[in-house]
Structure formats: C-alpha cells, structure tokens
Protein backbone atom coordinates (compact mmCIF):
# COMPACT_ATOMS: atom_id res chain seq x y z
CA UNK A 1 48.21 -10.35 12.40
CA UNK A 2 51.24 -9.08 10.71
CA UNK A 3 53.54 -10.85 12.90
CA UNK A 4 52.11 -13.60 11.22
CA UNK A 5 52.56 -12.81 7.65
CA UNK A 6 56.09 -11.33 8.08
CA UNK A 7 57.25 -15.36 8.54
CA UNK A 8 55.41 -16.40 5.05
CA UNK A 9 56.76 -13.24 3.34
CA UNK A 10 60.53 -14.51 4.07
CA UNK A 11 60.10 -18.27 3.22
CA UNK A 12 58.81 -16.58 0.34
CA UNK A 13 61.85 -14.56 -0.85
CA UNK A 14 64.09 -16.93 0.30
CA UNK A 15 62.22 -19.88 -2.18
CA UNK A 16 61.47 -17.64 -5.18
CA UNK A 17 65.54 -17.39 -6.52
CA UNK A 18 65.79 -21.08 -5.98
CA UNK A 19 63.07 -22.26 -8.31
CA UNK A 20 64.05 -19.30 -10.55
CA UNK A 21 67.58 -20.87 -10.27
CA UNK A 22 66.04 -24.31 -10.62
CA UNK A 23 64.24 -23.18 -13.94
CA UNK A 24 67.22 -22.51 -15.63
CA UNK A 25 69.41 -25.27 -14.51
CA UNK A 26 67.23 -28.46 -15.93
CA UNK A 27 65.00 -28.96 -18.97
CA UNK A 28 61.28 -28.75 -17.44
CA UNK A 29 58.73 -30.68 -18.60
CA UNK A 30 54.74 -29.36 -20.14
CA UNK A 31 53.25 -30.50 -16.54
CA UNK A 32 56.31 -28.67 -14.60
CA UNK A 33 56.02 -25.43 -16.51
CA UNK A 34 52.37 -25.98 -15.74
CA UNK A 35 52.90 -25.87 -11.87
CA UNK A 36 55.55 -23.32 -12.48
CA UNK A 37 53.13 -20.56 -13.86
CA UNK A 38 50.24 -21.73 -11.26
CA UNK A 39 52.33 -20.84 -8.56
CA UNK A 40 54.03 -17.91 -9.98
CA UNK A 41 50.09 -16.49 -10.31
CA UNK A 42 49.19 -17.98 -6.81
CA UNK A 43 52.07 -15.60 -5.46
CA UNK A 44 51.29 -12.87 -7.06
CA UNK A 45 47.70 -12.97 -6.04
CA UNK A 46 48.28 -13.62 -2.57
CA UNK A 47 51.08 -10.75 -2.63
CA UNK A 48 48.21 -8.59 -4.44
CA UNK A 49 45.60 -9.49 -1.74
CA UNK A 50 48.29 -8.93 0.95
CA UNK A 51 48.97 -5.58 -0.06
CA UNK A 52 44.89 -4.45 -0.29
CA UNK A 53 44.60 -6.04 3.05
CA UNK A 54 47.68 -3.70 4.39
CA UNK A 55 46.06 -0.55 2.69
CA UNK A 56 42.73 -1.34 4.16
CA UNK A 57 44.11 -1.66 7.40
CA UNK A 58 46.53 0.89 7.27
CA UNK A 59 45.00 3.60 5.26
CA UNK A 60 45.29 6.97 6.38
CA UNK A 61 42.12 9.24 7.21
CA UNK A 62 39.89 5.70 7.68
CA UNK A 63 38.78 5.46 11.66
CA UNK A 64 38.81 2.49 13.25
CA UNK A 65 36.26 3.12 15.14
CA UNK A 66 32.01 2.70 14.47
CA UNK A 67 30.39 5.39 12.97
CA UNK A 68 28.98 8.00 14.15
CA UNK A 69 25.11 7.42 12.24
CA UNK A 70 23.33 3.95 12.55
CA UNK A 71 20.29 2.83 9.90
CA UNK A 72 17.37 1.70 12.28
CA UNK A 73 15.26 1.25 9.34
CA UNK A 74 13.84 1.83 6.14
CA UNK A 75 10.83 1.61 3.36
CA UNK A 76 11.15 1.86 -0.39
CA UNK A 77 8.71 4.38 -1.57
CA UNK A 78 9.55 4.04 -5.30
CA UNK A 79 11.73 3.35 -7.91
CA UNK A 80 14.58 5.20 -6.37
CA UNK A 81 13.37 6.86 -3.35
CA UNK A 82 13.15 5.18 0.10
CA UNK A 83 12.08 6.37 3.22
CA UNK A 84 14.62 5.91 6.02
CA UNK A 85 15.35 5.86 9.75
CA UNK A 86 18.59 6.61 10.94
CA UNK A 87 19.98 6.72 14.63
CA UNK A 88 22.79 9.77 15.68
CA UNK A 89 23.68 11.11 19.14
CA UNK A 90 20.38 8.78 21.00
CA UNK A 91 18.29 10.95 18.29
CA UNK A 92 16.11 8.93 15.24
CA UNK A 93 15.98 11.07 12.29
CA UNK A 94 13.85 10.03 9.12
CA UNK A 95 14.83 11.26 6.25
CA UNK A 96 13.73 10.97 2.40
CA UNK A 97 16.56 9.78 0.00
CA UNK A 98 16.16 10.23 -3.69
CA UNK A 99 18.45 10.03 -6.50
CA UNK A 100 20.64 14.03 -5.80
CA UNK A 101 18.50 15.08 -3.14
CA UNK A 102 18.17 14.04 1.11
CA UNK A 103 15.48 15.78 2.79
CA UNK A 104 14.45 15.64 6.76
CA UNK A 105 10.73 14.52 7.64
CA UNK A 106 10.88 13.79 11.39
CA UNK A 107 13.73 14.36 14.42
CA UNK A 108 12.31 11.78 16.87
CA UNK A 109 13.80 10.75 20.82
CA UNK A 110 15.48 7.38 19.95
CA UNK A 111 13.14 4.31 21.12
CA UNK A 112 9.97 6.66 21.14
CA UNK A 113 8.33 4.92 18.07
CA UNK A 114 9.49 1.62 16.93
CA UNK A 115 9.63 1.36 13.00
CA UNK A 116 10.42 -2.32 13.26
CA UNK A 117 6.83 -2.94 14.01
CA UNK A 118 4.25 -4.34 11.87
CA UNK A 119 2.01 -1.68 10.23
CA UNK A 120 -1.72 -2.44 10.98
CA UNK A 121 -3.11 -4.59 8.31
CA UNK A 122 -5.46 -2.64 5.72
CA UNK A 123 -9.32 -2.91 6.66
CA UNK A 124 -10.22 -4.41 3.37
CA UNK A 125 -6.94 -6.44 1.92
CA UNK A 126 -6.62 -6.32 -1.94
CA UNK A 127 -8.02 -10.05 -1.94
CA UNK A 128 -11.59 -9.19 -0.44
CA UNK A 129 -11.83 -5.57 -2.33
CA UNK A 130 -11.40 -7.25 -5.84
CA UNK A 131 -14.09 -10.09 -4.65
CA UNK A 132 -16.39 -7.05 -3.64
CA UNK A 133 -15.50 -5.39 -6.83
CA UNK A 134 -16.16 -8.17 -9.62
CA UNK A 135 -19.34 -9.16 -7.46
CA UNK A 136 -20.50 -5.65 -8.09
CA UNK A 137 -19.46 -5.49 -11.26
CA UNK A 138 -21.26 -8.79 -12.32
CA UNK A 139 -24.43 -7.45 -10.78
CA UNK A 140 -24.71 -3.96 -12.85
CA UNK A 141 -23.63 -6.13 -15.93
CA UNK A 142 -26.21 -9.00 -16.40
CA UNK A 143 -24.93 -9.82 -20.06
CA UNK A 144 -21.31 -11.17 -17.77
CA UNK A 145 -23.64 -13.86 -15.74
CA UNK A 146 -24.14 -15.58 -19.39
CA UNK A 147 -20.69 -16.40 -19.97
C-alpha cells in the first residue's frame, strides 16, 4: 500500500515549488487564488490523513492480530448497566458491566447455551394483563360503566 503512495508523494513535491513559483511570477486572478487555496487545503488534508493512516498502521505496541476476547452477546439491564457475554480461550464468560465496576456471573463451556436465542415469550404479554386488569377494575367500580 505504501508502494503506492510513495509515487503521489513525489509528483507532489516535485509540483508544489512550481505553482509556488507560478504564484509569484503572474498577477492571479479572485477565481485562481480561489483554486489556489482549495488545493493548498486539499494537500494538506490528504498529507494529514496520510500521516494518521501511517501511525495507525505503524504504531508501536498495537497487534495486528484479533483479539484475544470476543462479545457473543449482550442485554441492557438499565440505564448504564448491561449484562454481557463474552467468548476467551473456547470459554463464555458473562459478566455485569456498570459504570466503575465489572463483575463475573457465570464461566460457561463455549456453545453450551446459546444467548442468541429467543427468550420464551411471557405467559400473559402486557397487552392481555392490562385487558384483564381494566376488566377487573371496571367490575369492582360500577360508577366507571356510566361514563
């Protein structure tokens, strides 16, 4: 990949001093000057992304290989806490996260339990038990029938 970069960074050197040069030699219109400082941020940008690119690639103390510790999973139990599955060494551990503060709930064989599965559905949903519960409500209150 950098073989292919080296190329644009020397057409690059080599052209900057010539439309420096250029600058100073004629009188340059609004619309050049225009062009001008577009470019002149275009390369510094791309020289900018270039060099981020390089560090990420580059960087000392970064692996290059996968990591060690794979999310299977995961719930949100609140605000801030979730509930999560995570996959090291052929091992599933869930573990609680909260804001500070990681604690272990399970160490389970990997595969043994799959938490991508559907949870069974409640025996009364919400829609049936408020039904239930207005219909009982309406029949210990007679004085709600009138309205």
């Amino acid at each position: 990949m950098t073989a292919r970069i080296l190329p644009f960074l020397a057409l690059t050197g080599l052209l900057l001093p010539g439309i420096a040069g250029a600058a100073d030699n004629a009188a340059i219109s609004p619309a050049g000057s225009a062009i001008q400082m577009t470019f002149g941020l275009v390369m510094v940008l791309s020289v900018i992304l270039l060099l981020a690119w390089l560090f990420k690639r580059f960087a000392p103390g970064v692996s290059q290989g996968g990591s060690v510790a794979r999310i299977v999973g995961g719930v949100s139990v609140g605000n801030r806490e979730r509930v999560l599955v995570v996959e090291v060494a052929d091992r599933w551990l869930v573990i609680g996260v909260a804001p500070g503060q990681i604690t272990g709930i399970a160490n389970l064989d990997a595969g043994k339990t799959d938490p991508s599965r559907q949870s069974t559905p409640a025996p009364y949903p919400f829609a049936q038990w408020l039904s239930r519960s207005l219909q009982r409500q309406r029949a210990d209150n007679p004085a709600t029938l009138e309205k």
